[in-house]
C-alpha atoms as a PDB file:
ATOM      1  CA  UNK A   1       9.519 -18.070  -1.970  1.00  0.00           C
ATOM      2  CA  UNK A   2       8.231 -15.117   0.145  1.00  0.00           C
ATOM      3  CA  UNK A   3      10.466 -15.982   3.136  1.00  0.00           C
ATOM      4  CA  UNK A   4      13.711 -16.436   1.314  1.00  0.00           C
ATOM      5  CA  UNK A   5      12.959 -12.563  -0.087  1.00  0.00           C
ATOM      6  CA  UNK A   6      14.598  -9.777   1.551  1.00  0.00           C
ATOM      7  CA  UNK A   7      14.291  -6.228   0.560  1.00  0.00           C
ATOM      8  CA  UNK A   8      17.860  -5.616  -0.878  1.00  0.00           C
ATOM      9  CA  UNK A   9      17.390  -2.382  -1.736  1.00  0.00           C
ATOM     10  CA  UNK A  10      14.944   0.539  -2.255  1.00  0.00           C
ATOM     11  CA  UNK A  11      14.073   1.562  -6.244  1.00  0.00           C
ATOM     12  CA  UNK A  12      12.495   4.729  -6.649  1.00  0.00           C
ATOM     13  CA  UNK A  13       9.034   4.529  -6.703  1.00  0.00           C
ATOM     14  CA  UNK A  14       7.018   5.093 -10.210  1.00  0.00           C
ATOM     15  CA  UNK A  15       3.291   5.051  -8.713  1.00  0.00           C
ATOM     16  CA  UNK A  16       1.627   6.278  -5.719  1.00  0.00           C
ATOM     17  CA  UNK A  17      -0.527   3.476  -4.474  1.00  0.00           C
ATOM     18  CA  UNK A  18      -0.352  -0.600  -5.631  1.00  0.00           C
ATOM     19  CA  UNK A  19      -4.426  -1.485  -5.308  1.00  0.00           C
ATOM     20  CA  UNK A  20      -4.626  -4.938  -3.824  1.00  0.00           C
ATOM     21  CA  UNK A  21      -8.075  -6.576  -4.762  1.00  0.00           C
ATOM     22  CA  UNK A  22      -9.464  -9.863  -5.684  1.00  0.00           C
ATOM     23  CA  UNK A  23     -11.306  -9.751  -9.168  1.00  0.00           C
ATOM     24  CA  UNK A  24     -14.586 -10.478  -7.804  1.00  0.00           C
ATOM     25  CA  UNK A  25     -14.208  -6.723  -7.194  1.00  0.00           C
ATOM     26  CA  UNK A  26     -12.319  -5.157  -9.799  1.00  0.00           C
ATOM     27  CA  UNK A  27     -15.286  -3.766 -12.139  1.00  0.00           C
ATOM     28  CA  UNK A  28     -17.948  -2.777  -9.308  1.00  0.00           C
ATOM     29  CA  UNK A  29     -15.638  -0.773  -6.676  1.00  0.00           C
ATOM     30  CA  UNK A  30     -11.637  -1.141  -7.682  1.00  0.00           C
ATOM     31  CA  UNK A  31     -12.004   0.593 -11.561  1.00  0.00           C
ATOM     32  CA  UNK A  32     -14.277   3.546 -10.441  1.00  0.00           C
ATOM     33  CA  UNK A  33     -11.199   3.820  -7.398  1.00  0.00           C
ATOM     34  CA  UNK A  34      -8.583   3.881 -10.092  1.00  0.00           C
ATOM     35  CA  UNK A  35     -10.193   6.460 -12.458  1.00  0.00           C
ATOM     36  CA  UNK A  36     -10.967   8.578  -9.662  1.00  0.00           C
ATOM     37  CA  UNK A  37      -7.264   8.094  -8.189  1.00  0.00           C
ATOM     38  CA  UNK A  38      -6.044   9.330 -11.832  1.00  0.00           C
ATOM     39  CA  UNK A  39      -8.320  12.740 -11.643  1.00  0.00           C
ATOM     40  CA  UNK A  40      -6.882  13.753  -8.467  1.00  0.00           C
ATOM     41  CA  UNK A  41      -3.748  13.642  -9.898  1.00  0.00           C
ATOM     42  CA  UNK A  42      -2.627  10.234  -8.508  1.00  0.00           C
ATOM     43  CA  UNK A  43      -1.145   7.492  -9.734  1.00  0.00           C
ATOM     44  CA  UNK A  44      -2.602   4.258  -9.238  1.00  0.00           C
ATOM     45  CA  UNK A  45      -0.609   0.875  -9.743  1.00  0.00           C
ATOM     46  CA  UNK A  46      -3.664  -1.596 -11.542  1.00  0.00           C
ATOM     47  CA  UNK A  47      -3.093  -5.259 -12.438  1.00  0.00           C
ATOM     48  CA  UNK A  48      -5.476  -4.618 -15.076  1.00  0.00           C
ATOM     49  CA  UNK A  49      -3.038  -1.862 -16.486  1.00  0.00           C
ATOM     50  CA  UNK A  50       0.515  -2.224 -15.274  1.00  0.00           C
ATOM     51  CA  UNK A  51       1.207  -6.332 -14.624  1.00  0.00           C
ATOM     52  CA  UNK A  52       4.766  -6.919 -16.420  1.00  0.00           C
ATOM     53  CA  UNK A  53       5.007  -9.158 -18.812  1.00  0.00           C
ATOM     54  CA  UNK A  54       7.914 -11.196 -19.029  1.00  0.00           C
ATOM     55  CA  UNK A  55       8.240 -11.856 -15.606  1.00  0.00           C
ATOM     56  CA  UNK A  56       7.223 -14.767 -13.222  1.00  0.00           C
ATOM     57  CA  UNK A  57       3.963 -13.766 -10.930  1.00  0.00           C
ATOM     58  CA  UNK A  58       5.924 -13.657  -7.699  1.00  0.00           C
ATOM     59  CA  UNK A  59       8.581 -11.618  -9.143  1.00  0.00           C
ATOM     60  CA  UNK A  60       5.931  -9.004 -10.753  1.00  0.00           C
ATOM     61  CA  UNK A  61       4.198  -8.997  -7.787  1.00  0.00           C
ATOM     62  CA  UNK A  62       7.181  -8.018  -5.543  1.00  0.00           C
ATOM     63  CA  UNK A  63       9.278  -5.844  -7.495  1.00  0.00           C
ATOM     64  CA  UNK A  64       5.756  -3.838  -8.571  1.00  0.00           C
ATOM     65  CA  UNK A  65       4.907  -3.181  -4.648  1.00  0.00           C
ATOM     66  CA  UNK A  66       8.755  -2.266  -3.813  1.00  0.00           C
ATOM     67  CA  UNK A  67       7.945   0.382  -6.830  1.00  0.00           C
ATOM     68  CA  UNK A  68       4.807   1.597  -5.041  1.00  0.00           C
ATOM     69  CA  UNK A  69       4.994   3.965  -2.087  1.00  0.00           C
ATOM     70  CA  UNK A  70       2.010   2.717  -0.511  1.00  0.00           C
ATOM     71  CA  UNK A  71      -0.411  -0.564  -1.058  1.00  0.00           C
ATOM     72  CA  UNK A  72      -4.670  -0.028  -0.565  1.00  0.00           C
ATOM     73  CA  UNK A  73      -6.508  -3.415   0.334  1.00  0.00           C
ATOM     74  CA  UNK A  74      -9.817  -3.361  -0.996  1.00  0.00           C
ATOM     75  CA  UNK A  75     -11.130  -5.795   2.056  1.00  0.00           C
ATOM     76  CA  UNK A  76     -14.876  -6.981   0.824  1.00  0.00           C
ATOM     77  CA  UNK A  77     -17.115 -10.072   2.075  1.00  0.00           C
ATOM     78  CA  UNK A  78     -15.881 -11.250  -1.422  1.00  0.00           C
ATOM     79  CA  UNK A  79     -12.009 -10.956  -0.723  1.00  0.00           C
ATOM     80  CA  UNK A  80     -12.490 -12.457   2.516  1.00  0.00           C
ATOM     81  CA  UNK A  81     -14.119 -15.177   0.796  1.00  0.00           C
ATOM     82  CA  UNK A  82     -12.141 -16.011  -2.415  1.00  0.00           C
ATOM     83  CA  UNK A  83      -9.098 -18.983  -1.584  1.00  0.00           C
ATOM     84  CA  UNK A  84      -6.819 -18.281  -4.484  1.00  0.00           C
ATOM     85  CA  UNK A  85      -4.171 -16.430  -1.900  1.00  0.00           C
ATOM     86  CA  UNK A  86      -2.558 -13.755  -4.418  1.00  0.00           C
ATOM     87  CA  UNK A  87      -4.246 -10.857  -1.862  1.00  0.00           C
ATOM     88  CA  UNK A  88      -2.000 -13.058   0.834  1.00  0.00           C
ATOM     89  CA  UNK A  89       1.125 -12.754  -0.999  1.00  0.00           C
ATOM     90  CA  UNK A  90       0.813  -9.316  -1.331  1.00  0.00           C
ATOM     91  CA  UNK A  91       0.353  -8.725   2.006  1.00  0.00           C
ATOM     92  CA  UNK A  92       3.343 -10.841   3.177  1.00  0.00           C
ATOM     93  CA  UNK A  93       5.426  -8.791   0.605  1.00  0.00           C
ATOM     94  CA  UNK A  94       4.162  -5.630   1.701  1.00  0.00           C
ATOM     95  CA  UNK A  95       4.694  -6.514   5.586  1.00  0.00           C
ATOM     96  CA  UNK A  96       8.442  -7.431   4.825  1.00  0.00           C
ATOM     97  CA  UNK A  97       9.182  -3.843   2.943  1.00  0.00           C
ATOM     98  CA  UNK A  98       7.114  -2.236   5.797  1.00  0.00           C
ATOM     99  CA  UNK A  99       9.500  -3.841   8.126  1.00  0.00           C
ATOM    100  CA  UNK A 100      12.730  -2.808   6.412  1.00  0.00           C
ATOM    101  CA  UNK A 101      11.444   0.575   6.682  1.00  0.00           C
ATOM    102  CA  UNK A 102      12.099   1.059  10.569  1.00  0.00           C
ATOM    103  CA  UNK A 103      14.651   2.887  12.124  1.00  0.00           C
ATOM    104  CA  UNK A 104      15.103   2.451  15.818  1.00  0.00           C
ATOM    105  CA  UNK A 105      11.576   2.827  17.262  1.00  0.00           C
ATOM    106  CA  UNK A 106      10.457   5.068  14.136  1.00  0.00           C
ATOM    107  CA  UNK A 107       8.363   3.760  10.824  1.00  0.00           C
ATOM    108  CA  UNK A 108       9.820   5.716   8.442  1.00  0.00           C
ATOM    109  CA  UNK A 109       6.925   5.084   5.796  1.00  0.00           C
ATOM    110  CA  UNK A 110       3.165   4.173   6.634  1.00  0.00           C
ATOM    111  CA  UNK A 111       3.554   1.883   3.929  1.00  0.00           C
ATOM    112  CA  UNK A 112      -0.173   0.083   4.175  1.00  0.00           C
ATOM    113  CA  UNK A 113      -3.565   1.261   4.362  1.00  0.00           C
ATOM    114  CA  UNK A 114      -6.289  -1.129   4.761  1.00  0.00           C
ATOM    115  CA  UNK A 115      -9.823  -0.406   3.277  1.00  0.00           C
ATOM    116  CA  UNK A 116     -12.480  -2.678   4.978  1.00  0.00           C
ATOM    117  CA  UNK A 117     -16.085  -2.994   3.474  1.00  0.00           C
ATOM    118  CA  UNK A 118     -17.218  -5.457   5.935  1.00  0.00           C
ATOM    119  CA  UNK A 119     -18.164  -4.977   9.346  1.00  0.00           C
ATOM    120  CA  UNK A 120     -15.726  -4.622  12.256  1.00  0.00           C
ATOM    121  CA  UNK A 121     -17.346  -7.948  14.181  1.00  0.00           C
ATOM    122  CA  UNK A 122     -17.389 -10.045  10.686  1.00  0.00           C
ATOM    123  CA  UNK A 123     -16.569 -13.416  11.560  1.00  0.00           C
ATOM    124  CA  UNK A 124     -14.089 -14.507   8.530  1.00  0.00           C
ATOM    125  CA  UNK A 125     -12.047 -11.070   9.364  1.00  0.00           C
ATOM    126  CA  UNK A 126     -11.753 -11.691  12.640  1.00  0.00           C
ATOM    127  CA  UNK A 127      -9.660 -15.230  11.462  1.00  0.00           C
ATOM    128  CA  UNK A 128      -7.911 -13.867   9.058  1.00  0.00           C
ATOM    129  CA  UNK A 129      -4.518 -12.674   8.177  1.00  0.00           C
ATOM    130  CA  UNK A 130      -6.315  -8.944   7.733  1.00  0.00           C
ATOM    131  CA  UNK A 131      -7.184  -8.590  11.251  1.00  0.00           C
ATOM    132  CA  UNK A 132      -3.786  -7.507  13.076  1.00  0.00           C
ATOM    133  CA  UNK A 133      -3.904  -5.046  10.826  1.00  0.00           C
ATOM    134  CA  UNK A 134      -7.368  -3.513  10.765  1.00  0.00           C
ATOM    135  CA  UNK A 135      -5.585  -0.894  13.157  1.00  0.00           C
ATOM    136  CA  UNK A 136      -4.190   0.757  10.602  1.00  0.00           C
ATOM    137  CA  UNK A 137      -7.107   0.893   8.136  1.00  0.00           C
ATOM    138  CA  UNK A 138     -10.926   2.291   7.588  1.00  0.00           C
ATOM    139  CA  UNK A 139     -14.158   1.110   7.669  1.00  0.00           C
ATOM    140  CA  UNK A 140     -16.604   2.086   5.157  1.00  0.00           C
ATOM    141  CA  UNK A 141     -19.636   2.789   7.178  1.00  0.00           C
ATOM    142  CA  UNK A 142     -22.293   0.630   5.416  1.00  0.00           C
ATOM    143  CA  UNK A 143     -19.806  -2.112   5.693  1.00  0.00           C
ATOM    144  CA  UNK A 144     -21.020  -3.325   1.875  1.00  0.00           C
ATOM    145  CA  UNK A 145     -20.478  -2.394  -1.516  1.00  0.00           C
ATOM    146  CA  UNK A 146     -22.955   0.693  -2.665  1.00  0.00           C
ATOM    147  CA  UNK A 147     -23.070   3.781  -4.847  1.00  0.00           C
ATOM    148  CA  UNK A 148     -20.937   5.507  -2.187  1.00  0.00           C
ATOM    149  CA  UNK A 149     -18.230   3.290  -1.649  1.00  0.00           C
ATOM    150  CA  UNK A 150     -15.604   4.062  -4.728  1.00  0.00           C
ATOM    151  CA  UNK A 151     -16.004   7.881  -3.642  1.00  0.00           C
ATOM    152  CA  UNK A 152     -14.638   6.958  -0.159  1.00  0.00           C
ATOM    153  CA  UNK A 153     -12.459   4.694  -0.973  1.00  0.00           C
ATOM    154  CA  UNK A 154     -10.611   7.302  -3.132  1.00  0.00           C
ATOM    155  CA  UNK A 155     -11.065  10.104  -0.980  1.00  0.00           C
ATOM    156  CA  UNK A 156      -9.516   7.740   2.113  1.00  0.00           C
ATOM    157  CA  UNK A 157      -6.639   6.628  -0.477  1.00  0.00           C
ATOM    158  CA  UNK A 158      -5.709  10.284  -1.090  1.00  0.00           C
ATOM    159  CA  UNK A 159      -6.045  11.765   2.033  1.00  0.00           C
ATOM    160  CA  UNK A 160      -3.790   8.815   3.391  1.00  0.00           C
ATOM    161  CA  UNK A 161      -1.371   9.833   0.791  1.00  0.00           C
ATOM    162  CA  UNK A 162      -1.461  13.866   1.421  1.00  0.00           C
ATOM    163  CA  UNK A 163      -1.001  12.641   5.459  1.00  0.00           C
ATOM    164  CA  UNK A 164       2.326  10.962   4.475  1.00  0.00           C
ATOM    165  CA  UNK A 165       3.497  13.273   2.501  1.00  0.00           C
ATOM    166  CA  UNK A 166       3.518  15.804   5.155  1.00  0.00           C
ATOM    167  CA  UNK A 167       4.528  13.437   7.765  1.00  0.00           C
ATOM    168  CA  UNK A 168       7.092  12.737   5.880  1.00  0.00           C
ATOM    169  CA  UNK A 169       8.747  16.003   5.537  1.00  0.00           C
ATOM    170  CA  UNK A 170       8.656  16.762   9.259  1.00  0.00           C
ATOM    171  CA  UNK A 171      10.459  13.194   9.874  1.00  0.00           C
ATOM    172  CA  UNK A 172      13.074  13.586   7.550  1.00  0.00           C
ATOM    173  CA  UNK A 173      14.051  16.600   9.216  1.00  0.00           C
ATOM    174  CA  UNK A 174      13.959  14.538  12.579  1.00  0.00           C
ATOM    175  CA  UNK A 175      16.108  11.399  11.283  1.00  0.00           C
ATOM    176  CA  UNK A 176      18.705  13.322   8.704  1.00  0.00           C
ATOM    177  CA  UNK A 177      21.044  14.168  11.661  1.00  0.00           C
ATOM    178  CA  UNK A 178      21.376  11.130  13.298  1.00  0.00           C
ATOM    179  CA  UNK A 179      24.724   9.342  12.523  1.00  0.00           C
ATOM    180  CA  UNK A 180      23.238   5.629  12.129  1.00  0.00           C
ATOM    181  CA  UNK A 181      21.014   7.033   9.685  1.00  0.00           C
ATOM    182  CA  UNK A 182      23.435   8.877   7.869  1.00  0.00           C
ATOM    183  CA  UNK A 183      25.152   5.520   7.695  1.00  0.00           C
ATOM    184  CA  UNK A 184      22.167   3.577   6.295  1.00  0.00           C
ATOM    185  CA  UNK A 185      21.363   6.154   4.016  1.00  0.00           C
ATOM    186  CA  UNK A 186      24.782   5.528   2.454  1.00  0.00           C
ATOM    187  CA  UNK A 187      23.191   2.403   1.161  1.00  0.00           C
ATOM    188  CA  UNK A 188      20.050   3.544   0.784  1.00  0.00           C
ATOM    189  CA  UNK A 189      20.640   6.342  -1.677  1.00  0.00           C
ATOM    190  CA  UNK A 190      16.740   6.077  -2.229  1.00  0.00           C
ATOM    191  CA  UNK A 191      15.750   5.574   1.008  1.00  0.00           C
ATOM    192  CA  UNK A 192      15.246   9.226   1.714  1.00  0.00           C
ATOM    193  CA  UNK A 193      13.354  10.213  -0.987  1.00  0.00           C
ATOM    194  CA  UNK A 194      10.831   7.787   0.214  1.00  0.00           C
ATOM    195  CA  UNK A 195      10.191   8.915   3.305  1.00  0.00           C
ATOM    196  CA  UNK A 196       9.950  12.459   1.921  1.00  0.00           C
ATOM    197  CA  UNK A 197       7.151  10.957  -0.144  1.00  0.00           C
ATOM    198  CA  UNK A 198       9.443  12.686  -3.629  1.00  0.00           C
ATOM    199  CA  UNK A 199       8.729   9.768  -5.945  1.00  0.00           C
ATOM    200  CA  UNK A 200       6.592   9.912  -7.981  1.00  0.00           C
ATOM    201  CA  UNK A 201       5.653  13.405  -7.485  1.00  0.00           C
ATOM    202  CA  UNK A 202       3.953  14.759  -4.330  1.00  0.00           C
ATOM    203  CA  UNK A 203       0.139  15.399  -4.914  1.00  0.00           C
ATOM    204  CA  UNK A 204      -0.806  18.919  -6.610  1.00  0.00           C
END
């Protein structure tokens, strides 16, 4: 259950960015992002690529974006539109490890970066579980799918990166001498080398 799940603690991360999408999707815009990700040095996390076997798929699903130091949604008329949820459960996963990473009135990661491809005013986003966080995300100007859109999307996904990665440096200098933190990364061994954006490697 996604409620009983708490964020126990914090692995190192093995990919840059988890790509949330619904497989309407995957072969027109989501595969050109991934391929372009990969040439600018990035590492994408891709069900089509990475999904565990051997596990159950709300296990995969969780452990995968606690692995990942950010999550892209890939919002489209056709996500919006699909009912089989899995985009949902990501989300709620990826809000609970977004909320473990506070500290006092600080987010110590900017863990979620929302891609929209639909128009601000759409009517389904406005209802939907994607709109409290359309702060935080983009919107892809032609607000469809075109020839353009996987060479924003990537360039948005990597600039969002590059800005947390220097963000990230300046606010572990800020947090590292406070005493509560020095207590909670006692437990958090890991914790630290995700805000500094170390794992996996910074972007060349």
């Amino acid at each position: 259950m996604i409620g009983a799940w708490k964020v126990c603690n914090l692995p190192r991360c093995t990919h840059h960015v988890f790509l949330s999408h619904c497989a309407e999707d995957r072969v027109r815009l989501v595969q050109g992002v991934y391929g372009d990700l990969e040439r600018r040095g990035i590492s994408p996390w891709f069900d089509r690529h990475h999904y565990p076997a051997g596990q159950g798929a709300f296990e995969a699903l969780r452990e995968q974006i606690l692995r990942c130091r950010h999550v892209t949604y890939f919002v489209t008329a056709r996500f919006l539109g699909q009912g089989r949820g899995w985009n949902s459960i990501e989300n709620a996963y990826s809000n609970l490890l977004q909320e473990s990473l506070r500290f006092e009135s600080l987010e110590l990661c900017h863990f979620q970066l929302p891609l929209f491809f639909v128009p601000k005013n759409h009517a389904i986003l406005r209802r939907s579980a994607w709109e409290p966080i359309a702060h935080r995300g983009r919107f892809y100007p032609s607000g469809r799918i075109d020839s353009g859109a996987v060479k924003w999307a990537a360039r948005e996904i990597s600039e969002f990166i590059r800005r947390e990665e220097i963000r990230g440096a300046d606010l572990a200098t800020q947090v590292s001498a406070d005493p509560g933190f020095e207590r909670w990364l006692r437990l958090e061994p890991n914790l630290m080398r995700r805000i500094m954006c170390a794992d996996p490697p910074p972007v060349p």
